[in-house]
PDB file of N, CA and C in Angstrom:
ATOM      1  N   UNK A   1       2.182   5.598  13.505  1.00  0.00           N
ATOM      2  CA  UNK A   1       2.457   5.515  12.086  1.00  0.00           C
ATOM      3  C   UNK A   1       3.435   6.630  11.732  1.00  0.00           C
ATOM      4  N   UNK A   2       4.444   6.420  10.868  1.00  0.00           N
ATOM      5  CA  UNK A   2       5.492   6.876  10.409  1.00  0.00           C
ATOM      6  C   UNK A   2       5.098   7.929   9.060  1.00  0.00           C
ATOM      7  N   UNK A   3       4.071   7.862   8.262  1.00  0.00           N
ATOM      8  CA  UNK A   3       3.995   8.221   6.421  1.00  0.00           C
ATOM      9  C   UNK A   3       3.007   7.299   6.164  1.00  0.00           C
ATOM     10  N   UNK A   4       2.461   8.233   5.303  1.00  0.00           N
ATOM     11  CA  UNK A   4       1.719   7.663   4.212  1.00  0.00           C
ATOM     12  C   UNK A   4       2.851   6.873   3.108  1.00  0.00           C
ATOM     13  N   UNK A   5       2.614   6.053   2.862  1.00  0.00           N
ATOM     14  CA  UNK A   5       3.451   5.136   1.864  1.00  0.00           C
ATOM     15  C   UNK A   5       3.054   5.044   0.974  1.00  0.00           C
ATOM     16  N   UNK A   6       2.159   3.968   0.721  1.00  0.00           N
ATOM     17  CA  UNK A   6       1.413   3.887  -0.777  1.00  0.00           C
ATOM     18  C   UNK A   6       0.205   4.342  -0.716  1.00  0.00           C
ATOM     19  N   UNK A   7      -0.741   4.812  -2.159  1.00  0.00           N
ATOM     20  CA  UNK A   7      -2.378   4.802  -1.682  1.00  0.00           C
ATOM     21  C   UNK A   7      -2.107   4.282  -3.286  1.00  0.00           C
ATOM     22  N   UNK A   8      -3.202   3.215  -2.764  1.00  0.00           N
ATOM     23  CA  UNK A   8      -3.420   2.262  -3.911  1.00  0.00           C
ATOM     24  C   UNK A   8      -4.917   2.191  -4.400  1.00  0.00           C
ATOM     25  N   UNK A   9      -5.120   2.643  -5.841  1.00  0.00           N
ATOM     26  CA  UNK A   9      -6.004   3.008  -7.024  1.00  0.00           C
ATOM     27  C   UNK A   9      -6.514   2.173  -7.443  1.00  0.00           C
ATOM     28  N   UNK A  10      -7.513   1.461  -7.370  1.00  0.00           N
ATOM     29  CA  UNK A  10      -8.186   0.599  -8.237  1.00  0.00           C
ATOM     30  C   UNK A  10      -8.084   0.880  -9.770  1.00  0.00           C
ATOM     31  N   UNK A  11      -7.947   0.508 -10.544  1.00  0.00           N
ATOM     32  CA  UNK A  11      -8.125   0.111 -12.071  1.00  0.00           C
ATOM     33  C   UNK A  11      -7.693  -1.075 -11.986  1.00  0.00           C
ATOM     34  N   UNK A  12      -8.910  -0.808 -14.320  1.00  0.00           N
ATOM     35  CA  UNK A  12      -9.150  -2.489 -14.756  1.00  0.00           C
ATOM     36  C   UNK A  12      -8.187  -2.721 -15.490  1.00  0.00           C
ATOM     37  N   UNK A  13      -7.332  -1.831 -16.002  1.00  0.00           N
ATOM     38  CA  UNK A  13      -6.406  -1.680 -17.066  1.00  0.00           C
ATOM     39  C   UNK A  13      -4.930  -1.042 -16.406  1.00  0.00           C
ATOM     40  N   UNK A  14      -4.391  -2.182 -16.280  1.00  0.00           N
ATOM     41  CA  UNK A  14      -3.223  -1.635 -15.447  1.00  0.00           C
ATOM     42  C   UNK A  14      -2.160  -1.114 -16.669  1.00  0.00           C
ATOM     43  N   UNK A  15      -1.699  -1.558 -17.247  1.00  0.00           N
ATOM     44  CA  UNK A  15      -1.188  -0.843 -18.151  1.00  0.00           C
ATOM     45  C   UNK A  15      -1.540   0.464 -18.975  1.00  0.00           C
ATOM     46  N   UNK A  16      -3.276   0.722 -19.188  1.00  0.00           N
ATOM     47  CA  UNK A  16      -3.478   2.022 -19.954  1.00  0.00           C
ATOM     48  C   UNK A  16      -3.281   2.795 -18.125  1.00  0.00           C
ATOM     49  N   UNK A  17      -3.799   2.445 -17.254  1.00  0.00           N
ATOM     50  CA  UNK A  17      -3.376   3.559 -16.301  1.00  0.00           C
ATOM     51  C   UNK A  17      -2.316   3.952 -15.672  1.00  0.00           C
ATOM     52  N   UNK A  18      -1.038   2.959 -16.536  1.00  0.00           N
ATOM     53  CA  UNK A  18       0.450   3.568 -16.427  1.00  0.00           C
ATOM     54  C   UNK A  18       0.830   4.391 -17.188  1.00  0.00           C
ATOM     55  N   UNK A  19      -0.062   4.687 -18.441  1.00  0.00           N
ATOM     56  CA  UNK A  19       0.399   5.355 -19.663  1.00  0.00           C
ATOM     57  C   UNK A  19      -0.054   6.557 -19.203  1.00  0.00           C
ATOM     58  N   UNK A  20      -1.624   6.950 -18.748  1.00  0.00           N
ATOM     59  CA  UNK A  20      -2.248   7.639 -18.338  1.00  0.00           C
ATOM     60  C   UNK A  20      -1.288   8.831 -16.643  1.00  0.00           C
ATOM     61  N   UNK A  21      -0.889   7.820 -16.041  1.00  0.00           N
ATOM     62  CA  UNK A  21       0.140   8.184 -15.109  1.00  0.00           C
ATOM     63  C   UNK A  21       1.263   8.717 -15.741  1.00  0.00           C
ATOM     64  N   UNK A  22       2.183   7.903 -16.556  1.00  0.00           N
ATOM     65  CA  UNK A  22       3.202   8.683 -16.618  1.00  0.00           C
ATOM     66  C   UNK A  22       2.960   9.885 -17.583  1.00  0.00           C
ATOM     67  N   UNK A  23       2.228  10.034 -18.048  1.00  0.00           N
ATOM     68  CA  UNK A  23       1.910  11.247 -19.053  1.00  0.00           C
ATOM     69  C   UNK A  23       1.497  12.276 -17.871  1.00  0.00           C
ATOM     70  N   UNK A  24       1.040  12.592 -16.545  1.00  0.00           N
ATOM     71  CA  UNK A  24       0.563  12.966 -15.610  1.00  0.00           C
ATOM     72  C   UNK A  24       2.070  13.385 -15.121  1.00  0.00           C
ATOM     73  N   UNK A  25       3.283  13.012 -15.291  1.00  0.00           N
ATOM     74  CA  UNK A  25       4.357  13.401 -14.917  1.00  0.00           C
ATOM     75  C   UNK A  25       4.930  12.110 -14.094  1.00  0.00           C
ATOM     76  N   UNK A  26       4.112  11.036 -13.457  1.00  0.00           N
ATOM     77  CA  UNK A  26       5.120   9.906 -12.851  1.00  0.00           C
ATOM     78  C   UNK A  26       5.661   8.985 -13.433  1.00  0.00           C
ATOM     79  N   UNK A  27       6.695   8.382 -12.966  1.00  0.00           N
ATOM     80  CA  UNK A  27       7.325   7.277 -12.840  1.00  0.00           C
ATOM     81  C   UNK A  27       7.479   6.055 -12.469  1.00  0.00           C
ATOM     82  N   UNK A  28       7.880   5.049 -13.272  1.00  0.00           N
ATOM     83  CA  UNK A  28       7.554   3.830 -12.392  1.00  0.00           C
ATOM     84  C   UNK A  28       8.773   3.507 -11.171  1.00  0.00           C
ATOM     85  N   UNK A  29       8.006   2.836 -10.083  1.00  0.00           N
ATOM     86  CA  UNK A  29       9.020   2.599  -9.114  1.00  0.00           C
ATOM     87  C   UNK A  29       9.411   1.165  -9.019  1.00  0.00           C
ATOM     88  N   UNK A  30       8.599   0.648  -8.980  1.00  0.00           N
ATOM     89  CA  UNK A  30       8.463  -1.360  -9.172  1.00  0.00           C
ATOM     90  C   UNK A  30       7.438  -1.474  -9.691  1.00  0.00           C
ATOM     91  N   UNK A  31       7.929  -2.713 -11.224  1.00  0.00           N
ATOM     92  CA  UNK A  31       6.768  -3.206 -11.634  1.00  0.00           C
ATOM     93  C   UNK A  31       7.290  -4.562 -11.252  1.00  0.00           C
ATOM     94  N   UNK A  32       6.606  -5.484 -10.820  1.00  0.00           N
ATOM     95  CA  UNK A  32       6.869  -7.350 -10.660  1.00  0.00           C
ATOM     96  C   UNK A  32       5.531  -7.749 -10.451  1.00  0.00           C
ATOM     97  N   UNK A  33       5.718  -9.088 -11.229  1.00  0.00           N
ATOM     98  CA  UNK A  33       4.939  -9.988 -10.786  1.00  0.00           C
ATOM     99  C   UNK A  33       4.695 -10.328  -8.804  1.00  0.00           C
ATOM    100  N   UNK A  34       3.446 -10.210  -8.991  1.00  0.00           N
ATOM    101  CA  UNK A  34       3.077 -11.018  -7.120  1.00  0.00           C
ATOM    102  C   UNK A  34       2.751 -12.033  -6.749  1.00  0.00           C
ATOM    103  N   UNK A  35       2.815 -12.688  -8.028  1.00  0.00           N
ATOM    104  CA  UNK A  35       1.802 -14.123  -7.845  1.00  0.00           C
ATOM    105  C   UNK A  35       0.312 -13.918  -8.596  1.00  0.00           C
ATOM    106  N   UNK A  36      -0.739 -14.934  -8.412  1.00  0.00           N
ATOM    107  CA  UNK A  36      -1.859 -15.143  -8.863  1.00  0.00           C
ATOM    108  C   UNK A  36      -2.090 -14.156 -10.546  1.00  0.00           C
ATOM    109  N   UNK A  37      -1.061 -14.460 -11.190  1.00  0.00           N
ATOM    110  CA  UNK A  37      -1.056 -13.725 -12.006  1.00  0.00           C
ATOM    111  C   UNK A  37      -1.144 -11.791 -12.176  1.00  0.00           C
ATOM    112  N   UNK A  38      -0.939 -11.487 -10.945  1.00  0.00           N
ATOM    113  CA  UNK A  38      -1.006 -10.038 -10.770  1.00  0.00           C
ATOM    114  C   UNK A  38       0.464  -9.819 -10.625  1.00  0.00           C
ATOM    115  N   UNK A  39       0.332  -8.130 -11.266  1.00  0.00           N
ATOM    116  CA  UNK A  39       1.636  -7.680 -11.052  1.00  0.00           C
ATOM    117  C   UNK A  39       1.646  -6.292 -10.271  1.00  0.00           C
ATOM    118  N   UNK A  40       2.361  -6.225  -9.300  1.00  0.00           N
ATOM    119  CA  UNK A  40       2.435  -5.456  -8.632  1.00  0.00           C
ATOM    120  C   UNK A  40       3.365  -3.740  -8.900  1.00  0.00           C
ATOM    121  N   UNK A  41       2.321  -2.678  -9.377  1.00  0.00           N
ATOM    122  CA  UNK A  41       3.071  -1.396 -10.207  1.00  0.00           C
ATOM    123  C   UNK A  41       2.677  -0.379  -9.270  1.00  0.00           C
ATOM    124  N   UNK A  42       3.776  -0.050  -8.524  1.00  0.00           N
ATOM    125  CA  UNK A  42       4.187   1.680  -7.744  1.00  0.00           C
ATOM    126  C   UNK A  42       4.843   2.285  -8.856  1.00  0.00           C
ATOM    127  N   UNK A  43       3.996   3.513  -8.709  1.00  0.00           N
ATOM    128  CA  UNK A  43       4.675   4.735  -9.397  1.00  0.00           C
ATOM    129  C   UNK A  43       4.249   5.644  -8.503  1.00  0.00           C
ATOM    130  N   UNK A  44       5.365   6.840  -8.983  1.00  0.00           N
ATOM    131  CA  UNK A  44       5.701   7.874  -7.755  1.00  0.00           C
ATOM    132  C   UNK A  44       5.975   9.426  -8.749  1.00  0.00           C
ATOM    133  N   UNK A  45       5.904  10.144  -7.848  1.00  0.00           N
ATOM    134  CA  UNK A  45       5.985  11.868  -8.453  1.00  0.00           C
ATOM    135  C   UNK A  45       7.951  11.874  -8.004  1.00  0.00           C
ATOM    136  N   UNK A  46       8.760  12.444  -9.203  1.00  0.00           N
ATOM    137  CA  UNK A  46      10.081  12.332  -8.823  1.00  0.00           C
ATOM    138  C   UNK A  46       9.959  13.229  -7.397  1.00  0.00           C
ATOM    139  N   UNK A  47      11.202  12.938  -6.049  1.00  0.00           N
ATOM    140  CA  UNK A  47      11.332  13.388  -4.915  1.00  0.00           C
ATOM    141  C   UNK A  47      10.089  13.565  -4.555  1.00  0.00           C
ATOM    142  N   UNK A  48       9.039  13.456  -4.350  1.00  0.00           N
ATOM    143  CA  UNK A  48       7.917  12.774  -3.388  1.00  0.00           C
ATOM    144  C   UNK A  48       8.112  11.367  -2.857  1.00  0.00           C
ATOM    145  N   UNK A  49       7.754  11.265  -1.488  1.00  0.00           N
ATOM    146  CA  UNK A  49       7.885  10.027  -0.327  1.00  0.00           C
ATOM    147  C   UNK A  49       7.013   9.272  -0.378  1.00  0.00           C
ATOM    148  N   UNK A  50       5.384   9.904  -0.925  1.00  0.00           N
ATOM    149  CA  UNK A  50       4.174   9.057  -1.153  1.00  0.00           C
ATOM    150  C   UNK A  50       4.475   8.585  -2.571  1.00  0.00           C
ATOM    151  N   UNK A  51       3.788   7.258  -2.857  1.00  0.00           N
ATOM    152  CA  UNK A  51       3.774   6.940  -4.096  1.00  0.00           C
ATOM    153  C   UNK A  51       2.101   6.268  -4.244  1.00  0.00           C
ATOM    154  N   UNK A  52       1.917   5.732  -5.541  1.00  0.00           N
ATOM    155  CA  UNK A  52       0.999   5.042  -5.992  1.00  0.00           C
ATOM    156  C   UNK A  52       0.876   3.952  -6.021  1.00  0.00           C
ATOM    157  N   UNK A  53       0.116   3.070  -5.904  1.00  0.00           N
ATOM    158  CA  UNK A  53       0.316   1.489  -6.421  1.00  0.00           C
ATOM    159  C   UNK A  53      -1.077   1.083  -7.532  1.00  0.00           C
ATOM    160  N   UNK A  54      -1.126   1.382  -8.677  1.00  0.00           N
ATOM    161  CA  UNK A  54      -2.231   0.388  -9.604  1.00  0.00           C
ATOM    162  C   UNK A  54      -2.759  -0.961  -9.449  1.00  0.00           C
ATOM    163  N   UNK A  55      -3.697  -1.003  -8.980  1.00  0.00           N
ATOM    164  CA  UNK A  55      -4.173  -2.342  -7.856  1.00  0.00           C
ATOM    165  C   UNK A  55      -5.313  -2.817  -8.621  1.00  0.00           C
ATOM    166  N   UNK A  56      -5.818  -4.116  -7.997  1.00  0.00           N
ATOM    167  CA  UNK A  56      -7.064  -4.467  -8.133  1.00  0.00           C
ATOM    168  C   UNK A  56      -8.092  -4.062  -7.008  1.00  0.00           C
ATOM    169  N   UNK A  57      -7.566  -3.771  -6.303  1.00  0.00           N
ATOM    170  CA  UNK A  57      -8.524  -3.017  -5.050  1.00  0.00           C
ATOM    171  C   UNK A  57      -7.966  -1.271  -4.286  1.00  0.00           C
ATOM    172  N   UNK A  58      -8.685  -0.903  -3.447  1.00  0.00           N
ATOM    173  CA  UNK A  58      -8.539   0.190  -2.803  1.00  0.00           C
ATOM    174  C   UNK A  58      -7.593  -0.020  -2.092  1.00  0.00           C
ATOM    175  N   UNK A  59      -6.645   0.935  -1.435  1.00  0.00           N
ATOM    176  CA  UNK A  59      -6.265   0.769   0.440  1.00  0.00           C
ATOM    177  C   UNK A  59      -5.369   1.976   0.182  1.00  0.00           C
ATOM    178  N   UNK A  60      -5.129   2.261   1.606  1.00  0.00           N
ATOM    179  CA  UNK A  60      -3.704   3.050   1.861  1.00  0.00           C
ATOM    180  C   UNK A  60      -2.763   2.425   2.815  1.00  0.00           C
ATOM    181  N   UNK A  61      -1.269   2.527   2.462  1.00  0.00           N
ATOM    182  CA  UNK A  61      -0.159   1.957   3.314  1.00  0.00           C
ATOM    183  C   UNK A  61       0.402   2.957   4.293  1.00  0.00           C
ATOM    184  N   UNK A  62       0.535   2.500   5.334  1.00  0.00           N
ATOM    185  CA  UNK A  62       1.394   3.651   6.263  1.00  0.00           C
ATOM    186  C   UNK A  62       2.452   2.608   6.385  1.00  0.00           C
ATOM    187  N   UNK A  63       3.579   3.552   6.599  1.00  0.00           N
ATOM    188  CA  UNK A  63       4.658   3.123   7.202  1.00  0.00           C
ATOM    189  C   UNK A  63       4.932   2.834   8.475  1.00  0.00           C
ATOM    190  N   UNK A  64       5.467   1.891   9.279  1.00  0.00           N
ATOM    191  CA  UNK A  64       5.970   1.967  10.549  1.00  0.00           C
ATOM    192  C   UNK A  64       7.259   1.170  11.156  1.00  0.00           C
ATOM    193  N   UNK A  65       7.744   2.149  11.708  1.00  0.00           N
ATOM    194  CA  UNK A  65       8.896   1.796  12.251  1.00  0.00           C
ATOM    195  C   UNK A  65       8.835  -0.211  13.033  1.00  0.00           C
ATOM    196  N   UNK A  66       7.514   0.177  13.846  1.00  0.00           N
ATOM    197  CA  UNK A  66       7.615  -1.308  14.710  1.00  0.00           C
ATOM    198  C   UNK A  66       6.141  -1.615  14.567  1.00  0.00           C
ATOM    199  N   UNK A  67       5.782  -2.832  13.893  1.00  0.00           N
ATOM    200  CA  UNK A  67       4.574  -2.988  13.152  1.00  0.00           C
ATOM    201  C   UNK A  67       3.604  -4.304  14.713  1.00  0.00           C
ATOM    202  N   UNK A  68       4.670  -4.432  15.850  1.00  0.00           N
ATOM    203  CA  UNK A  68       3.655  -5.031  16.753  1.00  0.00           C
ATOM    204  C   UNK A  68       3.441  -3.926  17.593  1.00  0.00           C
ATOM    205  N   UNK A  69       4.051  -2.597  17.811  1.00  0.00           N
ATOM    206  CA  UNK A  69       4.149  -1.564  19.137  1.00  0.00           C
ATOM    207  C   UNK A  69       3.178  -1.038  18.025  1.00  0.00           C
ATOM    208  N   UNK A  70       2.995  -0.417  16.912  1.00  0.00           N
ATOM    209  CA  UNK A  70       1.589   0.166  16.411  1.00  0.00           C
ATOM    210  C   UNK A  70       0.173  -0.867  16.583  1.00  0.00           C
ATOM    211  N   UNK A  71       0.319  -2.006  16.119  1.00  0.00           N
ATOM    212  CA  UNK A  71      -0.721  -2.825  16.250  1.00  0.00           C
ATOM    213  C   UNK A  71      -0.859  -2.760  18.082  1.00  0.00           C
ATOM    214  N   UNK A  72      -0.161  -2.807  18.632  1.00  0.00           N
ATOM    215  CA  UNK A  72      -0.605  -2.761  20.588  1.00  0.00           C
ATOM    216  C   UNK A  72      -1.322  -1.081  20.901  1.00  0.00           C
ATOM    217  N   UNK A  73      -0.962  -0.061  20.127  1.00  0.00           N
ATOM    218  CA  UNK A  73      -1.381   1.296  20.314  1.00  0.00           C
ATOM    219  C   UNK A  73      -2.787   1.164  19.675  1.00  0.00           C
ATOM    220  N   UNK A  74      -2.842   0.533  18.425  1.00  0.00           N
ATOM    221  CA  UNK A  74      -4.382   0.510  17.666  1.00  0.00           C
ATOM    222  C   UNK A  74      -5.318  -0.017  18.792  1.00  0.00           C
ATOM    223  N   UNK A  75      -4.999  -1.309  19.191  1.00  0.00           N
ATOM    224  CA  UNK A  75      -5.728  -2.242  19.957  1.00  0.00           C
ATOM    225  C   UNK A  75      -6.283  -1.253  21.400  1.00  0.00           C
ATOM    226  N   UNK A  76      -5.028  -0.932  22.085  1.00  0.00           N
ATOM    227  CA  UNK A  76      -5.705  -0.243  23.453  1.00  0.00           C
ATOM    228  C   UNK A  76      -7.004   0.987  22.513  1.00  0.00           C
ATOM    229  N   UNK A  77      -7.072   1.130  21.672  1.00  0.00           N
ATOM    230  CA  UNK A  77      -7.871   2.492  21.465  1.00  0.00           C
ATOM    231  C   UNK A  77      -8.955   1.908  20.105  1.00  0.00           C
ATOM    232  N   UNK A  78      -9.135   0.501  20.528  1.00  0.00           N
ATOM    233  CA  UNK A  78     -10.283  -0.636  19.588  1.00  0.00           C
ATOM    234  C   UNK A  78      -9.923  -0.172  18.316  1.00  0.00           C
ATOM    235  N   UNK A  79      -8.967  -0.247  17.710  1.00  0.00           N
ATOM    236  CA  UNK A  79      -9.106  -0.392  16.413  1.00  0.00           C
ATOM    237  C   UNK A  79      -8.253  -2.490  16.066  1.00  0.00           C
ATOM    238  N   UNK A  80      -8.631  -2.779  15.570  1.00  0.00           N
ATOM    239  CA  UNK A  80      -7.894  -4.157  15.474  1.00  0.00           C
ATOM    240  C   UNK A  80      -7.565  -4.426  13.927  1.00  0.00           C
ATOM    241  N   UNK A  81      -6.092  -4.726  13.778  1.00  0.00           N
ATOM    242  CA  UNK A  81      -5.682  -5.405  12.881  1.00  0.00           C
ATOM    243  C   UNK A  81      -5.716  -6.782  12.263  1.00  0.00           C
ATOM    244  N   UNK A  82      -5.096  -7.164  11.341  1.00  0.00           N
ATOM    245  CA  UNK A  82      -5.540  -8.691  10.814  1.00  0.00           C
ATOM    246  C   UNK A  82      -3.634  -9.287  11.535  1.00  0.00           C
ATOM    247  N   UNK A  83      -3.882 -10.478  11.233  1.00  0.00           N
ATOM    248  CA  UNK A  83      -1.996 -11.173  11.479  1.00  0.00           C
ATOM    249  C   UNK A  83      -1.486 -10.147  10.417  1.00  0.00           C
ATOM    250  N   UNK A  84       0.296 -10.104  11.402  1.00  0.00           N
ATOM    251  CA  UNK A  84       1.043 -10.062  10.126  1.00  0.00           C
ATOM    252  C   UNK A  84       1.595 -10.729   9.276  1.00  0.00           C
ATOM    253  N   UNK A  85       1.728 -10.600   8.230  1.00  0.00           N
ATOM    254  CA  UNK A  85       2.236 -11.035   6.780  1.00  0.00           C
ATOM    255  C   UNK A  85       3.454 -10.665   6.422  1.00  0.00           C
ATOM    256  N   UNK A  86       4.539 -11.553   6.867  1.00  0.00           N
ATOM    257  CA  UNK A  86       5.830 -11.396   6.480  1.00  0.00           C
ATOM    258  C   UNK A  86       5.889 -11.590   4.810  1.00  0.00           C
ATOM    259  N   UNK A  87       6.393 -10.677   4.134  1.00  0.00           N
ATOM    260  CA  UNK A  87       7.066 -10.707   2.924  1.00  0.00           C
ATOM    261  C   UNK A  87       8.060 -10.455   2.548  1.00  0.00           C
ATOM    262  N   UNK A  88       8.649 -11.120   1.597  1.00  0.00           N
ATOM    263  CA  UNK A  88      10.057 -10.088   0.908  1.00  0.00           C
ATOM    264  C   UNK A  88      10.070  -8.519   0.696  1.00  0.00           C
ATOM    265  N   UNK A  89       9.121  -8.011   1.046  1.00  0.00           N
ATOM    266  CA  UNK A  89       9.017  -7.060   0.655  1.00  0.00           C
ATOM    267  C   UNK A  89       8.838  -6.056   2.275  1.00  0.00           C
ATOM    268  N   UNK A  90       8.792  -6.814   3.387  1.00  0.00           N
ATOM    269  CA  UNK A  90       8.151  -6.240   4.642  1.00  0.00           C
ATOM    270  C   UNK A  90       7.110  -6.853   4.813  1.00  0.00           C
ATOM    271  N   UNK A  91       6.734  -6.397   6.571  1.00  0.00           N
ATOM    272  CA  UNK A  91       5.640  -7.145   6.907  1.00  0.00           C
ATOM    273  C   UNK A  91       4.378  -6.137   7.128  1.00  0.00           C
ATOM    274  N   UNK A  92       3.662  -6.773   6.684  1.00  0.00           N
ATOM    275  CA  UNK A  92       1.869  -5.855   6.753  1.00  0.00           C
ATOM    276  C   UNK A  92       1.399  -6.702   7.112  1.00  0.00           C
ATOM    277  N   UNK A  93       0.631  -5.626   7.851  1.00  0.00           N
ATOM    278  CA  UNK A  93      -0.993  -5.683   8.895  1.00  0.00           C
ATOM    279  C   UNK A  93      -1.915  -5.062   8.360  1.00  0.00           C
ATOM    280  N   UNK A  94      -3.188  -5.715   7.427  1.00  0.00           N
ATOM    281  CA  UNK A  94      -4.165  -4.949   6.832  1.00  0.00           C
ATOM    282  C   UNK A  94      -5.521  -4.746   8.224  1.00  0.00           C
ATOM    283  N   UNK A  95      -5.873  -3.509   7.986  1.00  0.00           N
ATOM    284  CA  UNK A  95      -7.595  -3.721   8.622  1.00  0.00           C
ATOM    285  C   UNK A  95      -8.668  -2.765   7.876  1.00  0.00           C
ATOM    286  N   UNK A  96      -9.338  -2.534   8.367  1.00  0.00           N
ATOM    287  CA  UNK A  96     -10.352  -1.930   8.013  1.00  0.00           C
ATOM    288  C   UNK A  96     -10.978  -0.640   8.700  1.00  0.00           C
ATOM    289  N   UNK A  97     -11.964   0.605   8.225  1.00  0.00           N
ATOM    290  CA  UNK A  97     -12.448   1.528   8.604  1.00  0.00           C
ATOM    291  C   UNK A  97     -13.656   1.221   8.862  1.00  0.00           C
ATOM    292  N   UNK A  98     -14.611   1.903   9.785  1.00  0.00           N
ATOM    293  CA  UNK A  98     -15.718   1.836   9.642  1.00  0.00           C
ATOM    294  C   UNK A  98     -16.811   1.412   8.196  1.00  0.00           C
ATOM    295  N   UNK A  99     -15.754   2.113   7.584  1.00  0.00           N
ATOM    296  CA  UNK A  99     -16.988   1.898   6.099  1.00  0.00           C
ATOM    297  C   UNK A  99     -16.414   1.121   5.264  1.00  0.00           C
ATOM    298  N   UNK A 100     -15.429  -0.228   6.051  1.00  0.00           N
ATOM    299  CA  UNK A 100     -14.326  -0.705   4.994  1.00  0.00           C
ATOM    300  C   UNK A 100     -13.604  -0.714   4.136  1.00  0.00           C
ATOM    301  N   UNK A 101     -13.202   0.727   4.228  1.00  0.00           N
ATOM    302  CA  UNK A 101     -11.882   1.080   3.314  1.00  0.00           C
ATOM    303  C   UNK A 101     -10.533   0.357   3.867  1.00  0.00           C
ATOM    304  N   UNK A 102      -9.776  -0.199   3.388  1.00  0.00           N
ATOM    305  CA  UNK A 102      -8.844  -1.116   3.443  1.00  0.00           C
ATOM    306  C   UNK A 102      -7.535  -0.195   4.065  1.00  0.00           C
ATOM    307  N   UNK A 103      -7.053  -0.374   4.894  1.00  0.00           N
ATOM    308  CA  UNK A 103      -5.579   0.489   5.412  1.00  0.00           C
ATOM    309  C   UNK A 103      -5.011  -1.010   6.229  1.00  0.00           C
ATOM    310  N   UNK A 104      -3.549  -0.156   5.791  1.00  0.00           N
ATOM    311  CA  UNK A 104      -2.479  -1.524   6.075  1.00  0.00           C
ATOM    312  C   UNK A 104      -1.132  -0.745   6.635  1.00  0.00           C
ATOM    313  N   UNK A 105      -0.719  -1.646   7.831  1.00  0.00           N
ATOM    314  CA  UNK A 105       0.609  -1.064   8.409  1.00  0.00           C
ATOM    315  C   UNK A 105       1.785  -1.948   7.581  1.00  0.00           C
ATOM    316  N   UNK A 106       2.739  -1.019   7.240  1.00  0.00           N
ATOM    317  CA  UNK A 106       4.040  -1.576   6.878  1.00  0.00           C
ATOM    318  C   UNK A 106       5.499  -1.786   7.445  1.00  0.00           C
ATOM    319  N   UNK A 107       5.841  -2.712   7.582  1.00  0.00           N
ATOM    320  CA  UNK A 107       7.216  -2.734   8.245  1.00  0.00           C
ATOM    321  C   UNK A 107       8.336  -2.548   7.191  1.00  0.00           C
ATOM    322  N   UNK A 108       9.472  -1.822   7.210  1.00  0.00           N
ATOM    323  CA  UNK A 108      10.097  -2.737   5.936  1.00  0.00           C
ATOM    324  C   UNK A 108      11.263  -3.700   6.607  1.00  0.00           C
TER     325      UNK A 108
END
């Protein structure tokens, strides 16, 4: 893994916890629609590499350069990923922790 990328915040109120954020000093980075009626909002601290994402669920994103040579390094050392998920946006590999906290590899 390359970076921490996103760590993504659960809230119910995506908009009061943008107001709440940018008053905190951030910025928005992308707000769009994702489908199923959700919209997908990163915000970030100016010149910081990590950012935020306001979600309906938990996780953290790492970055990676080559998202099947990390998934082959996880595997020899039992950790296992889900398929990847090509998007417009890059491809992710979500899995899980012992205590099912949600972490996901990113390609871009």
């Amino acid at each position: 893994m390359k970076a921490t990328e996103i760590i993504m915040i659960p809230v119910s109120d995506q908009q009061k916890a943008k107001e709440f954020y940018v008053n905190l000093g951030f910025q928005v980075i992308a707000e769009a629609p994702m489908g199923n009626g959700e919209t997908w909002l990163q915000m970030g601290l100016p010149g910081q590499l990590t950012s935020i994402s306001l979600a309906k669920f938990q996780g953290i994103i790492f970055e990676t350069d080559d998202i099947e040579k990390e998934i082959g390094v996880l595997k020899a050392k039992g950790i296992t990923a889900g398929e990847i998920d090509p998007t417009p946006w890059g491809r992710f590999a979500w899995m899980q922790d012992p205590d099912g906290n949600k972490l996901c590899l990113h390609q871009k």
